[in-house]
N, C-alpha and C. Protein backbone atom coordinates (compact mmCIF):
# COMPACT_ATOMS: atom_id res chain seq x y z
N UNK A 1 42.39 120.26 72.38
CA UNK A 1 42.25 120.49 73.80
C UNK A 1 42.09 119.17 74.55
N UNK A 2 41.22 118.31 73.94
CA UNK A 2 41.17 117.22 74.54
C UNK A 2 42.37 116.36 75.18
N UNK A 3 43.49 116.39 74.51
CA UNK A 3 44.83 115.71 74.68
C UNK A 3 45.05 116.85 76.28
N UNK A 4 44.98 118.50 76.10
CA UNK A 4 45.56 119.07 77.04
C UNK A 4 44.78 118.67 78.38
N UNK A 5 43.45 118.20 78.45
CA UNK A 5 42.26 117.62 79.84
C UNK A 5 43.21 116.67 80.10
N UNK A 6 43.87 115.76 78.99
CA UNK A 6 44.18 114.03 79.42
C UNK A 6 45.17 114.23 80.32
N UNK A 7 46.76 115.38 79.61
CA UNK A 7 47.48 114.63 80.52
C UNK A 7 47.57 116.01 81.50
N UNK A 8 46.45 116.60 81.82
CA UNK A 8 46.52 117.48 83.21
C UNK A 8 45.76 116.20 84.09
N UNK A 9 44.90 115.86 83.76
CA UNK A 9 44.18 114.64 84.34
C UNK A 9 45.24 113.52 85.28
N UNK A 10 46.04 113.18 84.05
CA UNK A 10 47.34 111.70 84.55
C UNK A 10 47.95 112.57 85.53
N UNK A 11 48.73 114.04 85.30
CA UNK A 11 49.24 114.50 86.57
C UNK A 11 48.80 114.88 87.80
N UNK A 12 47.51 115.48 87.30
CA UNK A 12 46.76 115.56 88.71
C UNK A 12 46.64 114.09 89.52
N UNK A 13 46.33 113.01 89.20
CA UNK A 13 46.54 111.50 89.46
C UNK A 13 47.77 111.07 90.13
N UNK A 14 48.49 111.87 89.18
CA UNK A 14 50.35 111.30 89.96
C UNK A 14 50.48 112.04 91.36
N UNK A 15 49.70 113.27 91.06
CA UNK A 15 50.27 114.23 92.64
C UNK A 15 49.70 113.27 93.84
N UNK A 16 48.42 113.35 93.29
CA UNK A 16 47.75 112.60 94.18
C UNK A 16 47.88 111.01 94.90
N UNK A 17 48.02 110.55 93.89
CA UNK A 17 49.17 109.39 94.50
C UNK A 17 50.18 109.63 95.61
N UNK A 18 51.05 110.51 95.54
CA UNK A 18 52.29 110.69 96.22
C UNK A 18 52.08 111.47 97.47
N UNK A 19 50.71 112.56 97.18
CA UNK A 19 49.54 112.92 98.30
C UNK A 19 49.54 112.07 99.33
N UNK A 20 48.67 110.69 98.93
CA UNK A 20 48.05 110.28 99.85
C UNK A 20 48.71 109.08 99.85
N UNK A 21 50.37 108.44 99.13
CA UNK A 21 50.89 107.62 99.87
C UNK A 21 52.25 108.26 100.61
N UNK A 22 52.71 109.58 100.42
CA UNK A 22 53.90 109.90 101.12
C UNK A 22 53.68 110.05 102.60
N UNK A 23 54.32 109.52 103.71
CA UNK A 23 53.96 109.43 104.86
C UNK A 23 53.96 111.36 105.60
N UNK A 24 53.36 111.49 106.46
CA UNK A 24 52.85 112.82 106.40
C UNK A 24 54.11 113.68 107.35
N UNK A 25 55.24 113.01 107.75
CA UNK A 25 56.66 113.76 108.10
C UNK A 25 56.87 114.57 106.96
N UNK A 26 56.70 113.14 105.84
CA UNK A 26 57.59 114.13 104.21
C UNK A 26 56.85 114.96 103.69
N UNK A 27 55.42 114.73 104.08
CA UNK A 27 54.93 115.74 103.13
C UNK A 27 54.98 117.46 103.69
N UNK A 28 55.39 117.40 104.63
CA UNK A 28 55.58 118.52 105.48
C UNK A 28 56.96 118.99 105.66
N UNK A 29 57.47 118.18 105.12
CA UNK A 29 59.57 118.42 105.79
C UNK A 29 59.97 119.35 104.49
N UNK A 30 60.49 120.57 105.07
CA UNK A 30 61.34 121.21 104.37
C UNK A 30 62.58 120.96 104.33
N UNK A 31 63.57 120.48 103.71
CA UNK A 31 64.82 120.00 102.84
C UNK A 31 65.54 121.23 103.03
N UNK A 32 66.92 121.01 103.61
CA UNK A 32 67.93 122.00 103.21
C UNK A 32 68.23 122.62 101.99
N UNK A 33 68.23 124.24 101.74
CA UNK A 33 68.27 124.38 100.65
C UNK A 33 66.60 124.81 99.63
N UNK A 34 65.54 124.63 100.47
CA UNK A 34 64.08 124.30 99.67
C UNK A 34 63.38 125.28 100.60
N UNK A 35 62.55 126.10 99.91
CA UNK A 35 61.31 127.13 100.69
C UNK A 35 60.35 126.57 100.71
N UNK A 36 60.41 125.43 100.23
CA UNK A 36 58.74 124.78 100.86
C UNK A 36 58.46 123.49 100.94
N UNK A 37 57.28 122.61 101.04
CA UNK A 37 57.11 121.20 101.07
C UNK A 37 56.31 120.52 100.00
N UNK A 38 56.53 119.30 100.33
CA UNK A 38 55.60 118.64 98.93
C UNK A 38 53.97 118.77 99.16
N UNK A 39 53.93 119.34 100.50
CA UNK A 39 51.97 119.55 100.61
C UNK A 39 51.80 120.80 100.09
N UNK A 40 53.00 121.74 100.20
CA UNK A 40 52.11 123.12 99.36
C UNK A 40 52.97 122.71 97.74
N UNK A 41 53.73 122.14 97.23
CA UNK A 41 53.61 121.97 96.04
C UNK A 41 52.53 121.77 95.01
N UNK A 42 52.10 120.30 95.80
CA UNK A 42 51.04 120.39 95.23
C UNK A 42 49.54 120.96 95.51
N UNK A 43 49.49 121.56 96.63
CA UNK A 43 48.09 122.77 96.88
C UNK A 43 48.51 123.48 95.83
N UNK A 44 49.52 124.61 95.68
CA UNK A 44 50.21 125.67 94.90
C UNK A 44 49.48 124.93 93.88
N UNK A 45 50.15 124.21 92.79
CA UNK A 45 49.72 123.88 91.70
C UNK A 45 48.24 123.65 91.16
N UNK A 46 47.32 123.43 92.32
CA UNK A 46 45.68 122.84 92.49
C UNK A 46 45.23 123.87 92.37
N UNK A 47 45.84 125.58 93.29
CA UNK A 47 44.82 126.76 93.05
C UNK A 47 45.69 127.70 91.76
N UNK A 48 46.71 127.18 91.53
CA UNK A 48 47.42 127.85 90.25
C UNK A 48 46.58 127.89 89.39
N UNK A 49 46.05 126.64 88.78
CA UNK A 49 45.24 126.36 87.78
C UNK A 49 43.84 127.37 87.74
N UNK A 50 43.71 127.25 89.19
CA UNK A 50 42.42 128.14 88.76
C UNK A 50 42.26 129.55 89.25
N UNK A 51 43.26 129.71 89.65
CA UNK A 51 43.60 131.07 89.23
C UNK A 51 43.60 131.75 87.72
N UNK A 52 44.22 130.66 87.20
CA UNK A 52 44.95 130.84 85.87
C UNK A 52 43.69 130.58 85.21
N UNK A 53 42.82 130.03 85.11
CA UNK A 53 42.02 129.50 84.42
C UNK A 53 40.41 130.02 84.64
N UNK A 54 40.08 130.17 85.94
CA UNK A 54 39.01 130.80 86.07
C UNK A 54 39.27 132.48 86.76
N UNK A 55 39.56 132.40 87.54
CA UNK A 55 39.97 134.00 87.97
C UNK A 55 40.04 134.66 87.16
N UNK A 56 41.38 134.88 85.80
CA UNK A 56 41.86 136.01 84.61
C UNK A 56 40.56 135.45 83.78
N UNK A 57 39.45 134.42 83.82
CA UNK A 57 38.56 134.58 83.09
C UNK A 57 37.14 134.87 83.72
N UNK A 58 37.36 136.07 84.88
CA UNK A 58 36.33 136.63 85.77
C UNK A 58 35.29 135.75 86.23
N UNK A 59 36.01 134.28 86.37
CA UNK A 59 35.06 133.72 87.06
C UNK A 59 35.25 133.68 88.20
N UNK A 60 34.18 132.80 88.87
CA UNK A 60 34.36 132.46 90.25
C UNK A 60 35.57 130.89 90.43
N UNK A 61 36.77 130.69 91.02
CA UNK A 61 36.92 129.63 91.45
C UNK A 61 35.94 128.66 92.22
N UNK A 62 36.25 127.55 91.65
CA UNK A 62 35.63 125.85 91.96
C UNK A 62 36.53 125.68 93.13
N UNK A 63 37.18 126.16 93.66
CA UNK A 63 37.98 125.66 95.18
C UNK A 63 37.70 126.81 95.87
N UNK A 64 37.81 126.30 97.72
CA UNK A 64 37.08 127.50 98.54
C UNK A 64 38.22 128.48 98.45
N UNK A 65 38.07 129.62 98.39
CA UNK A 65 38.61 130.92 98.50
C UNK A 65 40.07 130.82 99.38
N UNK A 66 39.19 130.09 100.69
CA UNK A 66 40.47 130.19 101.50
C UNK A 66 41.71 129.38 100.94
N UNK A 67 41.78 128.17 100.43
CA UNK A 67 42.36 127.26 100.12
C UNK A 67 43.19 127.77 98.87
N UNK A 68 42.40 128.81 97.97
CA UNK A 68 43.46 129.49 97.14
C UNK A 68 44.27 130.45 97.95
N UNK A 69 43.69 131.24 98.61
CA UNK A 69 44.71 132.17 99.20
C UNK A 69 45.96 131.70 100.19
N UNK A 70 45.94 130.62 100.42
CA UNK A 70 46.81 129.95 101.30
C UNK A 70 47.82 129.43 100.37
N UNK A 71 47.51 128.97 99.36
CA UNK A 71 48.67 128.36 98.65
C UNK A 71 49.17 128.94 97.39
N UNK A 72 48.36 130.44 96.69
CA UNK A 72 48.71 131.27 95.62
C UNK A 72 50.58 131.75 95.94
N UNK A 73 50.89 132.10 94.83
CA UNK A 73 52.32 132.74 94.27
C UNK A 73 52.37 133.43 95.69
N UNK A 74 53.92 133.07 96.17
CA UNK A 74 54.07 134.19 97.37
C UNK A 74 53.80 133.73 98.63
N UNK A 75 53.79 132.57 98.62
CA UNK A 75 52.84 132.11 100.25
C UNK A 75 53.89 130.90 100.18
N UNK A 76 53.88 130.65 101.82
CA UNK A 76 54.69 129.75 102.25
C UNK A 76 53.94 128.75 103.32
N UNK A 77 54.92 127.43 103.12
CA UNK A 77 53.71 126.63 103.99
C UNK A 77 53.42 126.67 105.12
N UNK A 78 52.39 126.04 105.59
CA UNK A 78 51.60 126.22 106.93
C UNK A 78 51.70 125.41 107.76
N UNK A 79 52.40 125.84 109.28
CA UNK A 79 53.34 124.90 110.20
C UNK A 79 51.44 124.00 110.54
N UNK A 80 50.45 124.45 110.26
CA UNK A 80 49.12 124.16 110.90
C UNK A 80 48.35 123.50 109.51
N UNK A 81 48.89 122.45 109.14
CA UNK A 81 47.73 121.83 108.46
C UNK A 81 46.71 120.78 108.68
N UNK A 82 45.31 120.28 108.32
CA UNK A 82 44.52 119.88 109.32
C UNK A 82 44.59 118.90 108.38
N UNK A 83 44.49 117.45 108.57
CA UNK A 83 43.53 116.40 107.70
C UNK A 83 42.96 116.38 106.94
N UNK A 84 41.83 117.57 107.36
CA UNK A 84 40.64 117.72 106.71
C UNK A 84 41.18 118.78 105.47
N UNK A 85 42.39 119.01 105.59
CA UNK A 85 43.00 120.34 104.24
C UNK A 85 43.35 119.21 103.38
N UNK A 86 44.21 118.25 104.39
CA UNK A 86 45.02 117.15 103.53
C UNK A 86 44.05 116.17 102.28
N UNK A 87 42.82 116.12 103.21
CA UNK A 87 41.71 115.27 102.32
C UNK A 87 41.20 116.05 101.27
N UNK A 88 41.13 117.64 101.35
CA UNK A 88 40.10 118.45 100.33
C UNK A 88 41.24 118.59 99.55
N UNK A 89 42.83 118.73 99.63
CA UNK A 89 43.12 118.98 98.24
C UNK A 89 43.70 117.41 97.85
N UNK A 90 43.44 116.47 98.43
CA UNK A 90 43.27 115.20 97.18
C UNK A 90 42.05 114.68 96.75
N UNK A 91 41.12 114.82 96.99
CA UNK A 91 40.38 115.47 95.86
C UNK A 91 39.99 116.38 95.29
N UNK A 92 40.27 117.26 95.53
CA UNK A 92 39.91 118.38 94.40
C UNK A 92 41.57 117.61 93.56
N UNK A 93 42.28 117.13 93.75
CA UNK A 93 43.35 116.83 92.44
C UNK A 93 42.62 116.29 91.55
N UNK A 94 41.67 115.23 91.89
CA UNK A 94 40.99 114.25 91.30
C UNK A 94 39.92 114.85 90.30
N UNK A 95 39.08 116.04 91.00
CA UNK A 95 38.04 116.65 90.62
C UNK A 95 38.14 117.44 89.96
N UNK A 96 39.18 118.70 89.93
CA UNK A 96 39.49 119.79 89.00
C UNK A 96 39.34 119.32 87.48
N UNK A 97 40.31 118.09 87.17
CA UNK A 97 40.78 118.07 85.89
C UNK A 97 39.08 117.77 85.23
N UNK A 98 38.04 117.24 85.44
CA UNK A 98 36.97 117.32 85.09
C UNK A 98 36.15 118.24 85.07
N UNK A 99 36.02 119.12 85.95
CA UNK A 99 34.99 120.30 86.20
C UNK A 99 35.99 121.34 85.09
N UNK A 100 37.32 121.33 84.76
CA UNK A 100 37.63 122.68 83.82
C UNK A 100 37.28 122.16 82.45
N UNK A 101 37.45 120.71 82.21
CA UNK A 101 37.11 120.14 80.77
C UNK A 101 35.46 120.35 80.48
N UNK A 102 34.36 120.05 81.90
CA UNK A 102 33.23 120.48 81.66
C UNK A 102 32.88 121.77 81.26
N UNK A 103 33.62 122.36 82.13
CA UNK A 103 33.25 124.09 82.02
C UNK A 103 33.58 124.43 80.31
N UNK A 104 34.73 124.31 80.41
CA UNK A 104 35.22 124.74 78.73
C UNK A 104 34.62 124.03 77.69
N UNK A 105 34.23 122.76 77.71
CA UNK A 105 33.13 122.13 77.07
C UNK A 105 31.88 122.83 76.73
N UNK A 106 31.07 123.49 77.90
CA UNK A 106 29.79 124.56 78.22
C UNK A 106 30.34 125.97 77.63
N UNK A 107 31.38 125.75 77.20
CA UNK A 107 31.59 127.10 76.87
C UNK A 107 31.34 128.38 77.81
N UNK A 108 31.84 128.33 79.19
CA UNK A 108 31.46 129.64 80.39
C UNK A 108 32.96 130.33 80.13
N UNK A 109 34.00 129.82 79.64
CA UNK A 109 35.13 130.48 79.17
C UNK A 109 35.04 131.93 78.55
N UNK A 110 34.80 133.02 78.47
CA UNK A 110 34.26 134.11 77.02
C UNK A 110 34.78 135.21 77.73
N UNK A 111 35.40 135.58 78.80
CA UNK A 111 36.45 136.75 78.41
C UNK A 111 38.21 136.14 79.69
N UNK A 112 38.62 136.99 79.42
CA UNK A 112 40.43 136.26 79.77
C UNK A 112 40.93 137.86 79.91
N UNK A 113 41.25 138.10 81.24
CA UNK A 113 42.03 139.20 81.55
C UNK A 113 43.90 138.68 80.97
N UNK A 114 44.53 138.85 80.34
CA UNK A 114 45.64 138.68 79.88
C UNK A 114 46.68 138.96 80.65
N UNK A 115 47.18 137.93 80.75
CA UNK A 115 48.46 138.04 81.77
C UNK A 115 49.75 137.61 81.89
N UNK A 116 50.55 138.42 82.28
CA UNK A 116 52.08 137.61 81.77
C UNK A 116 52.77 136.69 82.96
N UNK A 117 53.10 135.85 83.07
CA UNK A 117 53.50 134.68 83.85
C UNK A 117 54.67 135.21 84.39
N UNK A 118 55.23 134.77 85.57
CA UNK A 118 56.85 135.15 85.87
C UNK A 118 57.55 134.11 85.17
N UNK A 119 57.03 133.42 84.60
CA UNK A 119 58.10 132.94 83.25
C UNK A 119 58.40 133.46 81.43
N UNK A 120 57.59 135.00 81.72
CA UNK A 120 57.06 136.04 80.77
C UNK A 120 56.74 135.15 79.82
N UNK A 121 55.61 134.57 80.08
CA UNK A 121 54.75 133.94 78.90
C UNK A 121 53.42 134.78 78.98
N UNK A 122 53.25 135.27 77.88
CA UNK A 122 52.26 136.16 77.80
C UNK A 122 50.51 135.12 77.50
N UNK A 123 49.47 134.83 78.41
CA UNK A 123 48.58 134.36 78.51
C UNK A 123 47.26 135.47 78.14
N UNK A 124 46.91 134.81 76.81
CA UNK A 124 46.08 135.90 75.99
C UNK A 124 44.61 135.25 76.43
N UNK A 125 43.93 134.34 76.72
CA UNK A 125 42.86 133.66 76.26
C UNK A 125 42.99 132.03 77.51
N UNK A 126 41.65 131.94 77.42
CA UNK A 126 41.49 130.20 78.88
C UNK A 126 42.48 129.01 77.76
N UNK A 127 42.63 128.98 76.86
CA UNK A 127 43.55 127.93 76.24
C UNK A 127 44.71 128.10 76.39
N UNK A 128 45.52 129.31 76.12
CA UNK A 128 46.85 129.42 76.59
C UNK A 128 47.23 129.34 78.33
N UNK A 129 46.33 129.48 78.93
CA UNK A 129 46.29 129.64 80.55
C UNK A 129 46.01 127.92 80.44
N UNK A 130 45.03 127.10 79.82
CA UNK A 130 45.15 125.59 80.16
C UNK A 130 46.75 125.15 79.90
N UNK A 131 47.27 125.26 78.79
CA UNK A 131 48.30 124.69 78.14
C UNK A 131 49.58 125.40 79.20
N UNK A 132 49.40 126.69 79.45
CA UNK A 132 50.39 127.17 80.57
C UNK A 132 50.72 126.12 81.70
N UNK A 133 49.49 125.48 81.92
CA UNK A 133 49.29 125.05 83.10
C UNK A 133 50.25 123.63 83.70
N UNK A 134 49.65 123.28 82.22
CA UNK A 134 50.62 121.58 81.88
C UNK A 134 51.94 121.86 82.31
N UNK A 135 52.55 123.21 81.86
CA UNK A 135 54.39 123.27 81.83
C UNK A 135 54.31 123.73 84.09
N UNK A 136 53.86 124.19 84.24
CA UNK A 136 53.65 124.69 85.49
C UNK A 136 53.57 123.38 86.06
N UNK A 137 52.58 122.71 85.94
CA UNK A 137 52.41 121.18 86.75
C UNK A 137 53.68 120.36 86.46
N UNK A 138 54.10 120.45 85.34
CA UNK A 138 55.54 119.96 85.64
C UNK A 138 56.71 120.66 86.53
N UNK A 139 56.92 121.69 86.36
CA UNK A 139 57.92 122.39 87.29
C UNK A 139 57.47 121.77 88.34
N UNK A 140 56.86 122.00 89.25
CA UNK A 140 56.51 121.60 90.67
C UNK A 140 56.39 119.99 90.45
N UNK A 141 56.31 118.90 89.82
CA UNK A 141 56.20 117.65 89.94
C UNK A 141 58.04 117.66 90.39
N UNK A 142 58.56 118.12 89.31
CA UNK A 142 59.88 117.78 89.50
C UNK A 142 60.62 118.22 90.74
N UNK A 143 60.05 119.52 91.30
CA UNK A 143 60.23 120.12 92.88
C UNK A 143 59.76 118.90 93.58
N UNK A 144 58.85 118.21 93.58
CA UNK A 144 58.28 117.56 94.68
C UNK A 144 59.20 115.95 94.77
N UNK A 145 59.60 115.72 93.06
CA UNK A 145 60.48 114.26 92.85
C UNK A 145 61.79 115.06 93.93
N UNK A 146 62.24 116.09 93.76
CA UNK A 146 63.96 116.60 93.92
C UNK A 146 63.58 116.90 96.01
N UNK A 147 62.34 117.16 95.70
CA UNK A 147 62.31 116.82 97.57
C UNK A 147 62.28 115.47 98.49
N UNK A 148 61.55 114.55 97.88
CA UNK A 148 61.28 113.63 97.77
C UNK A 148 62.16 112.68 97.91
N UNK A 149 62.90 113.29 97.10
CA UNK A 149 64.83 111.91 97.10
C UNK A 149 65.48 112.57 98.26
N UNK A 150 65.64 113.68 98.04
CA UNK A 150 66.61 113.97 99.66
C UNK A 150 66.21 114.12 100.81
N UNK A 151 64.50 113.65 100.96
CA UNK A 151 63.92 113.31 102.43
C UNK A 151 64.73 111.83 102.60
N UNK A 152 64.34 111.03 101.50
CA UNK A 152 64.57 109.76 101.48
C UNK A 152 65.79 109.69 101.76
N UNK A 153 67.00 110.19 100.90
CA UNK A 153 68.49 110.28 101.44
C UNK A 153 68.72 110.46 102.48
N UNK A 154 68.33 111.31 103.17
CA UNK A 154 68.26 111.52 104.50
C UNK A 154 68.14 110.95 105.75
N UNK A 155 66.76 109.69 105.30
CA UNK A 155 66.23 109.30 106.23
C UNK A 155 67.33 108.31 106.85
């Protein structure tokens, strides 16, 4: 497991990077062809995790409520985002990857509603939902690189 904390850790790091150096046109510009932007990419991916990870394991989420419901499966981005959204989900990028390695460390992990992914990966248990997570944080890294170049092409 330890290897699976590290490199959710380095990606959470990379989003965040590109967070808080992409100038805030791009992080908002929807691309011909694209249903969303690189600010709900990476929100999406920040409350994915703990959806995936604490929710199906009847916990409470570590991010405010609202902030998951805004960016969960099914939601599209928000012509109204504040600063103050922009600042809480770069850090919580920073912060998550520690508070789930603590938690699962403490062992508060001990039951997992089982669930099948729309990539029908069947998620039995909080380890298959961590390791889910890694392939998920990639999909959307690569959404955010493939937006990213054709803002830039563009410009």
């Amino acid at each position: 497991m330890e290897k699976l904390f590290d490199i959710t850790e380095k990606i959470h790091y990379n989003f965040n990077k590109i967070l808080t150096t992409t100038p805030k046109e791009h992080l908002f510009s929807i691309p011909e062809n694209f249903n969303n932007n690189i600010f709900w990419n990476i929100s999406h991916v920040l409350v994915t995790q703990q959806l995936l990870v604490y929710k199906l394991s009847k916990l409470h989420t570590r991010l405010d409520w609202g902030l998951v419901k805004k960016y969960s499966k099914g939601t599209f981005p928000d012509k109204h985002v504040t600063e103050k959204e922009v600042q809480q989900v770069a850090e919580a990028l920073l912060a998550t990857p520690g508070w789930t390695k603590e938690d699962y460390e403490n062992g508060i992990f001990k039951e997992y509603d089982t669930y099948t992914t729309s990539a029908n990966v069947v998620l039995a248990n909080v380890e298959d939902a961590i390791e889910f997570n890694i392939f998920h944080l990639g999909l959307h890294m690569g959404t955010v690189q493939a937006i990213h170049k054709m803002l830039l092409a563009s410009a």
